[in-house]
Protein backbone atom coordinates (compact mmCIF):
# COMPACT_ATOMS: atom_id res chain seq x y z
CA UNK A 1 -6.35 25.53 87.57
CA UNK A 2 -3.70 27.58 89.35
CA UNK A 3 -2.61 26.47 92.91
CA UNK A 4 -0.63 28.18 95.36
CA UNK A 5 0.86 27.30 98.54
CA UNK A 6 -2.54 28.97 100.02
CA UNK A 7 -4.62 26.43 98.50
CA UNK A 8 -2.21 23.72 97.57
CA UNK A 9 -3.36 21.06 100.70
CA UNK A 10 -7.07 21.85 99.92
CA UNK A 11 -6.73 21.57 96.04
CA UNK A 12 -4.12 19.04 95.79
CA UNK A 13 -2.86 17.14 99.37
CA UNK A 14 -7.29 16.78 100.10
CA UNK A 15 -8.22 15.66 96.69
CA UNK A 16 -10.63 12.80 96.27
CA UNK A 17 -9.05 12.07 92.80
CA UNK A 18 -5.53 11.81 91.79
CA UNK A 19 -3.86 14.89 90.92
CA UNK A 20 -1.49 16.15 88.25
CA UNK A 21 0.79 18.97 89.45
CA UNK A 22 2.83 21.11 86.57
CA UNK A 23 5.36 22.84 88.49
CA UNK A 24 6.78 25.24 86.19
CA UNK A 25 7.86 29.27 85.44
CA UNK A 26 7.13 32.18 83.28
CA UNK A 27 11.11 32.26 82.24
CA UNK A 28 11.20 28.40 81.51
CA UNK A 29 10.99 27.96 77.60
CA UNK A 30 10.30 23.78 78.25
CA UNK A 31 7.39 24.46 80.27
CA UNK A 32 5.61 26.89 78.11
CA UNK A 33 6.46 23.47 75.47
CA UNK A 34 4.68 21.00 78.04
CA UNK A 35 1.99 23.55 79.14
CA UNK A 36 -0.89 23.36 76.34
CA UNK A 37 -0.06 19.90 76.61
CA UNK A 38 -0.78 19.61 80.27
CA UNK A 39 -3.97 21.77 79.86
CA UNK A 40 -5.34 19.25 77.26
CA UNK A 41 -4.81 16.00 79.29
CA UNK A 42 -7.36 18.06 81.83
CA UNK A 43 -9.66 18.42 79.72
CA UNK A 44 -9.57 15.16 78.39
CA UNK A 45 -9.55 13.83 81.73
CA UNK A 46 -11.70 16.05 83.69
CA UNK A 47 -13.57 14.23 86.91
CA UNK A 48 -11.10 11.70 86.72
CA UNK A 49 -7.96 13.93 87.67
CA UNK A 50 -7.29 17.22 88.49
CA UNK A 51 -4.43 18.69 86.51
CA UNK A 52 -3.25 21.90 88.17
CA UNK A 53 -0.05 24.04 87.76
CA UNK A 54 2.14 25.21 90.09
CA UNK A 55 4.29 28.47 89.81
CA UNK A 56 7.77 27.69 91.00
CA UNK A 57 8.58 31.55 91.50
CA UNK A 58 5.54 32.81 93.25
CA UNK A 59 5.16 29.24 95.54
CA UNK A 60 9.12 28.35 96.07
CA UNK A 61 8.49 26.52 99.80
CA UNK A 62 6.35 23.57 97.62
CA UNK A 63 9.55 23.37 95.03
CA UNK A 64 12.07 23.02 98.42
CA UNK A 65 9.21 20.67 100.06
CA UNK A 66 9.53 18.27 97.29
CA UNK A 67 12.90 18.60 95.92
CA UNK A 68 12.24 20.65 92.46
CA UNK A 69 15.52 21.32 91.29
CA UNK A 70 14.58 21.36 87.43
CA UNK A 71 11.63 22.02 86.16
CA UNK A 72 9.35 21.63 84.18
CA UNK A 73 8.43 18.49 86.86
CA UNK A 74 5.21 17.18 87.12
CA UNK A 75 3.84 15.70 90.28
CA UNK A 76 1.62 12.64 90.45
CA UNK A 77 -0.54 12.75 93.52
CA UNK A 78 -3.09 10.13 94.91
CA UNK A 79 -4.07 10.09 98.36
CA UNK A 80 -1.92 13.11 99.26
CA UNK A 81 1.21 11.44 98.45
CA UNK A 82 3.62 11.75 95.56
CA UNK A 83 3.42 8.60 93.75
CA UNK A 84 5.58 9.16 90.38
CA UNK A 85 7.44 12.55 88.93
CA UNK A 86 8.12 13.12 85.93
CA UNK A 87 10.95 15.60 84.63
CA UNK A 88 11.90 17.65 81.79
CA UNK A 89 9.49 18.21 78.29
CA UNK A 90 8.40 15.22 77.18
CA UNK A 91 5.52 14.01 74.57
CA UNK A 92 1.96 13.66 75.81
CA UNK A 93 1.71 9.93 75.87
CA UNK A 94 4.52 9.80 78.62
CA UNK A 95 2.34 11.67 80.86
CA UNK A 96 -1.09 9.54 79.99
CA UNK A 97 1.25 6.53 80.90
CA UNK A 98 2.10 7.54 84.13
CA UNK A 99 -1.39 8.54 84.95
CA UNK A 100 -2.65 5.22 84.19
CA UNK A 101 -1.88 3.34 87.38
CA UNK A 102 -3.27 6.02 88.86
CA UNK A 103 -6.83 6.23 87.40
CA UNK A 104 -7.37 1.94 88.36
């Protein structure tokens, strides 16, 4: 799912589950790495989290609101707070890791 700083306190900030945010851009060649990646953990995980992505270009006041100076940077939400970040293309099982405490 797409978000977009229309939607991004309803789909994300409002969530009764934790939330996975992909911030990332057409341009960046990591993210389009990390992407299919990012799209299978919500599938694998779907009801448990929401895994959305963010467009960096399109939605730049989220990217200044929490700092994004490299991307790609995924968010980890719960509550409506930012609880862990993780930056840069890494393999699948770092993200499952991070998502653990979250899914307790």
């Amino acid at each position: 799912m797409d978000v977009t700083e229309a939607n991004f306190e309803e789909e994300v900030l409002k969530s009764d589950v934790p939330v996975m945010v992909d911030l990332w851009a057409e341009w960046c060649g990591p993210c389009r790495l990390v992407g299919p990646i990012i799209d299978e953990i919500g599938q694998e995980l779907a009801g448990k989290v929401k895994v959305v992505k963010l467009d960096v270009d399109s939605n730049p006041n989220i990217a200044v609101k929490y700092g994004i100076r490299n991307i790609p940077t995924v968010l980890y939400f719960k509550n409506g707070e930012v609880v862990d970040k993780q930056v840069g293309a890494v393999p699948k099982s770092v993200f499952l890791e991070k998502l653990k405490p979250l899914l307790d």
